[in-house]
N, C-alpha and C. Protein backbone atom coordinates (compact mmCIF):
# COMPACT_ATOMS: atom_id res chain seq x y z
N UNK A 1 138.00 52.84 166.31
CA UNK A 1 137.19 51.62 166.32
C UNK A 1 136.89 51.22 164.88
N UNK A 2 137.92 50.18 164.14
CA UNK A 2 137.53 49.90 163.09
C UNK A 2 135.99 49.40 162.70
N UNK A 3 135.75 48.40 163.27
CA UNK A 3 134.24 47.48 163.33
C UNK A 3 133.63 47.78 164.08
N UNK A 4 132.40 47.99 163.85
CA UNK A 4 131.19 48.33 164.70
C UNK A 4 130.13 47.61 164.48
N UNK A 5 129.53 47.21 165.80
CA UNK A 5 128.04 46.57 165.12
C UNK A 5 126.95 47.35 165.06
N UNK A 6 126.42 46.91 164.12
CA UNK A 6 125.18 47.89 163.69
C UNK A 6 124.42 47.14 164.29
N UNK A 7 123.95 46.14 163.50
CA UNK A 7 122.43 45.51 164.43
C UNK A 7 122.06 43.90 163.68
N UNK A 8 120.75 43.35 164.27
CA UNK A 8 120.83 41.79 164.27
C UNK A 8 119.56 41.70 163.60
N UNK A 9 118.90 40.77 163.12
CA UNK A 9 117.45 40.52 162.51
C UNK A 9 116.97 40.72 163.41
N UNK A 10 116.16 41.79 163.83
CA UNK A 10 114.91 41.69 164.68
C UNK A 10 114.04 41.22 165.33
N UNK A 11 114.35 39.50 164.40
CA UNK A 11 113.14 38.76 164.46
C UNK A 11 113.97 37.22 164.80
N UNK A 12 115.41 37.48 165.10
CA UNK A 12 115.99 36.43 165.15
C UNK A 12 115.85 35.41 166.73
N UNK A 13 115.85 34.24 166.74
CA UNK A 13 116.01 33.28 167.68
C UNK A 13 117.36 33.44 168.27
N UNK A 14 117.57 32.71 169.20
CA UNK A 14 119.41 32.32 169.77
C UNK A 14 119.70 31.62 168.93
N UNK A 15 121.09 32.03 168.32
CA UNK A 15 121.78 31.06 167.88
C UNK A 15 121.51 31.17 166.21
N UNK A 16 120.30 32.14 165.51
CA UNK A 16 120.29 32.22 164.31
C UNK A 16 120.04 33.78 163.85
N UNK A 17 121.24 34.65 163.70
CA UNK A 17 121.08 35.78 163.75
C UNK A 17 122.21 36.82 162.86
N UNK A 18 121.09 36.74 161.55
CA UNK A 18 121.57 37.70 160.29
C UNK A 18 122.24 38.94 161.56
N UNK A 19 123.39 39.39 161.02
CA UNK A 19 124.27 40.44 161.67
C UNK A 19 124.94 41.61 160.84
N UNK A 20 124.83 42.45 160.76
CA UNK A 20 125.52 43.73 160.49
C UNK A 20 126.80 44.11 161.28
N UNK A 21 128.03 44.38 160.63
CA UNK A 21 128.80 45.42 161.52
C UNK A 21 129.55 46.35 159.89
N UNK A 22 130.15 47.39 160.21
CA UNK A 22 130.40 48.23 159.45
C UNK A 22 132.11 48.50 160.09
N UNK A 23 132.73 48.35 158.82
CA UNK A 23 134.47 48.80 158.88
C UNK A 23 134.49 49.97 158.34
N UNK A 24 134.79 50.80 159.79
CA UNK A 24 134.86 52.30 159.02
C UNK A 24 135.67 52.54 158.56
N UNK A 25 136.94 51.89 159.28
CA UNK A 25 138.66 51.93 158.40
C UNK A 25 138.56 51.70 157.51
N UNK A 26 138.34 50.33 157.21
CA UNK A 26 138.17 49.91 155.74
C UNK A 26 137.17 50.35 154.22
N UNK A 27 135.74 51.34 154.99
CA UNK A 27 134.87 51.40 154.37
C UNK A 27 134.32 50.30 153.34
N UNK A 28 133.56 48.85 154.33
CA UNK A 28 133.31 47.69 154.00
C UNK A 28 131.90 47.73 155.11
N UNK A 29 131.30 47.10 154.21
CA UNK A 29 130.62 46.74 155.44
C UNK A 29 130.35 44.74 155.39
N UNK A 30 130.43 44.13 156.74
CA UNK A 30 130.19 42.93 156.97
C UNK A 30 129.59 42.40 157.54
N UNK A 31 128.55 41.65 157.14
CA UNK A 31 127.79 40.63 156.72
C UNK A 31 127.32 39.52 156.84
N UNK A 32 126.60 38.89 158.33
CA UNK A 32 126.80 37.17 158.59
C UNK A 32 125.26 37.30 158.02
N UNK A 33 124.94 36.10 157.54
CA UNK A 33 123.71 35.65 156.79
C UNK A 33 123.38 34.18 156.58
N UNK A 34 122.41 33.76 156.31
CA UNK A 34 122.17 32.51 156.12
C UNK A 34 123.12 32.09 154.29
N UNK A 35 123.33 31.23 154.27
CA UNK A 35 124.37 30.44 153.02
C UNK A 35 123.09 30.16 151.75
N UNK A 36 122.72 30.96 150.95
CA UNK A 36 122.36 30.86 149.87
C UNK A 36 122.51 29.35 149.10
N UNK A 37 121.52 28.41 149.11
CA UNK A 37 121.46 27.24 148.26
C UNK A 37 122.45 26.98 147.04
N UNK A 38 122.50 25.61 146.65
CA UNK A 38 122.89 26.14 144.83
C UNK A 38 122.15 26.88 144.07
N UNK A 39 121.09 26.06 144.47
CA UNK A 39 119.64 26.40 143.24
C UNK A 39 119.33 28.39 143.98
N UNK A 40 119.48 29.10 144.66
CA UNK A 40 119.66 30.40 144.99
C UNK A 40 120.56 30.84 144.17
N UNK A 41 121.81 30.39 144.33
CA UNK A 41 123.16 30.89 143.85
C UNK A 41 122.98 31.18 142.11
N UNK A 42 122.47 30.11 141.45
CA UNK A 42 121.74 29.76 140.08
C UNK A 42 120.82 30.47 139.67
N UNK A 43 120.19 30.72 140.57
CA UNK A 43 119.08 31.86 140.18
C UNK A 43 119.47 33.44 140.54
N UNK A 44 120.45 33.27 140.93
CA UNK A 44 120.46 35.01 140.81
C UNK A 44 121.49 35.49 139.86
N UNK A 45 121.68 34.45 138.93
CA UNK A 45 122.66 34.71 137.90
C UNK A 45 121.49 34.45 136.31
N UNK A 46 121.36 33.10 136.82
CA UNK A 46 120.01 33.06 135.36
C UNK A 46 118.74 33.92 135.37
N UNK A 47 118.32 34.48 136.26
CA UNK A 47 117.46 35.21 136.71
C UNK A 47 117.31 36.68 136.79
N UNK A 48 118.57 37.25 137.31
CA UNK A 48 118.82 38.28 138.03
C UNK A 48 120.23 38.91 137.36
N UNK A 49 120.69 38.56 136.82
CA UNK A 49 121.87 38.66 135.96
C UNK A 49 123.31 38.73 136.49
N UNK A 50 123.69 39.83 135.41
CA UNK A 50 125.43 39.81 136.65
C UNK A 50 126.33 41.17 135.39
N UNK A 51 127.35 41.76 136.34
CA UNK A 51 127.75 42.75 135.56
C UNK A 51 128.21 42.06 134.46
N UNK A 52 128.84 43.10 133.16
CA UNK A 52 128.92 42.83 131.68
C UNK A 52 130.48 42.40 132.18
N UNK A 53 131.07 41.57 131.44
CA UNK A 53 132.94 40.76 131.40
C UNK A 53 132.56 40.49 132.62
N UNK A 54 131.93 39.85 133.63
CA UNK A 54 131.59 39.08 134.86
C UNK A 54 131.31 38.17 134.80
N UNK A 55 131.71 36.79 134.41
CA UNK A 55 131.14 35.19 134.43
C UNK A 55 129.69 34.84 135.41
N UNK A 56 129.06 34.09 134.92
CA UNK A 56 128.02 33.75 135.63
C UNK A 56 128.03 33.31 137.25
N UNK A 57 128.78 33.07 137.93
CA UNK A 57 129.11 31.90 138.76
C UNK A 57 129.78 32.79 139.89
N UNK A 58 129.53 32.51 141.04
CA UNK A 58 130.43 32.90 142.10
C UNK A 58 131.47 32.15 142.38
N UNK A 59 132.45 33.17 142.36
CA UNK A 59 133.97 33.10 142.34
C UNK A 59 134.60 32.40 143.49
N UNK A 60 135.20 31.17 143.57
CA UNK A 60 135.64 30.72 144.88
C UNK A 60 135.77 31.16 146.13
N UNK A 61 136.42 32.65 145.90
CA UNK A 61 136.39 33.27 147.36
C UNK A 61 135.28 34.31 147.48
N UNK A 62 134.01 33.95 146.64
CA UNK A 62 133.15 34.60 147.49
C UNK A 62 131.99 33.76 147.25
N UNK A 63 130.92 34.66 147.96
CA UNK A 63 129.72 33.96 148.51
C UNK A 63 128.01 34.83 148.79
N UNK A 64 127.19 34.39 148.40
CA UNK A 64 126.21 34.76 148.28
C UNK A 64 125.19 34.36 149.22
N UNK A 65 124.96 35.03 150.63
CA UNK A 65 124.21 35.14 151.32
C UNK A 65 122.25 35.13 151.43
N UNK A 66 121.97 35.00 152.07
CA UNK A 66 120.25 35.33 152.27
C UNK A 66 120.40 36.46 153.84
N UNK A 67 119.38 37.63 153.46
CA UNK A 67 118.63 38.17 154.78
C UNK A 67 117.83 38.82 154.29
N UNK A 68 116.60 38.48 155.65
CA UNK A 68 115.68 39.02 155.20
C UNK A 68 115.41 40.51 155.00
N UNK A 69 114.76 40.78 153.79
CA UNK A 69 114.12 42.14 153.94
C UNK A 69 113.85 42.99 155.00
N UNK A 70 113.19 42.59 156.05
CA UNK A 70 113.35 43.43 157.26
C UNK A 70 114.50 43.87 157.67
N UNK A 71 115.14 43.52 157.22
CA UNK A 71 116.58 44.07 157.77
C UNK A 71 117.32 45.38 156.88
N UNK A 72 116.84 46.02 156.13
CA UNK A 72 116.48 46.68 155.60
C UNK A 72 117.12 48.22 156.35
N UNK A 73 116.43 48.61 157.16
CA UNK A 73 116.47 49.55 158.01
C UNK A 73 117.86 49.36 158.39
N UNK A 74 118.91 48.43 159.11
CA UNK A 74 119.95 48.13 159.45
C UNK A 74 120.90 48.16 158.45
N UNK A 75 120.83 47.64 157.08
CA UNK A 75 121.78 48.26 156.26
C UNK A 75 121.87 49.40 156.06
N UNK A 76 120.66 50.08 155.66
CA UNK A 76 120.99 51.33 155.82
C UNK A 76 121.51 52.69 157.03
N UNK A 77 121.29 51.78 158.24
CA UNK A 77 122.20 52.35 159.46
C UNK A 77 123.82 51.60 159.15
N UNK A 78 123.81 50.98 158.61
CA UNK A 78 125.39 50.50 158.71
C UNK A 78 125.89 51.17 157.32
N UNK A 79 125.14 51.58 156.05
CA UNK A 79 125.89 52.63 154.99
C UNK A 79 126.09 54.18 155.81
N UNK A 80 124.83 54.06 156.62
CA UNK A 80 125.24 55.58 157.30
C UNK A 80 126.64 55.75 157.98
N UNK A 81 126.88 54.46 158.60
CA UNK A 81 128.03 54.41 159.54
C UNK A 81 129.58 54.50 158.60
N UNK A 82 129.36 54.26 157.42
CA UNK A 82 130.37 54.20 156.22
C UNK A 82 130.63 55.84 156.17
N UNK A 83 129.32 56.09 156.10
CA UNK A 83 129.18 57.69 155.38
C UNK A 83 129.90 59.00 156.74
N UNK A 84 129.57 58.32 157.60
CA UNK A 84 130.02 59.89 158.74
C UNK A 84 130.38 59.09 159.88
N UNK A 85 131.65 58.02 159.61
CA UNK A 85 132.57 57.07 160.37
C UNK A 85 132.75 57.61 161.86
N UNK A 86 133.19 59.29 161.76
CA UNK A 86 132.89 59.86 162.98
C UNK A 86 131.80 60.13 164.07
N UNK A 87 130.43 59.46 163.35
CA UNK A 87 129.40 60.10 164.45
C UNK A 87 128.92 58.42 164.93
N UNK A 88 130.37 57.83 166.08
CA UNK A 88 130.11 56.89 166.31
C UNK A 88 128.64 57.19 167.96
């Protein structure tokens, strides 16, 4: 079982729901989230920085998400799921 779901915002409505699943094949984990603003995207580079030979700016094919903090607990069940792929 490559993908697995881990779990959903807690606190989510129908139809709006930060998601976790974890690729154990791949050792990835993925990620649905709300779409980070410009002015977000901008600030976590002028703000928040970015690795050293890393341009400021997100790179066409990627993308910078929002979830909330509570969700917290669920990433870290979905790094667990990275870590011991077997104890599905």
């Amino acid at each position: 079982m490559p993908v697995r779901f881990i779990g959903i915002d807690p606190e989510s409505e129908h139809g709006d729901s930060p998601t976790v699943w974890a690729n154990t094949d791949a050792g990835e984990l993925l990620i649905q989230g709300w779409t980070a603003t410009e002015e977000e995207a901008t600030r976590c580079y002028s703000e928040g920085g970015t690795a050293p030979g890393h341009e400021a700016a997100v790179p066409d094919h990627e993308t910078i998400i929002r979830i909330p903090a509570r969700m917290a607990p669920i990433l870290r069940k979905a790094l667990d799921a990275l870590d011991s792929p077997t104890d599905r």
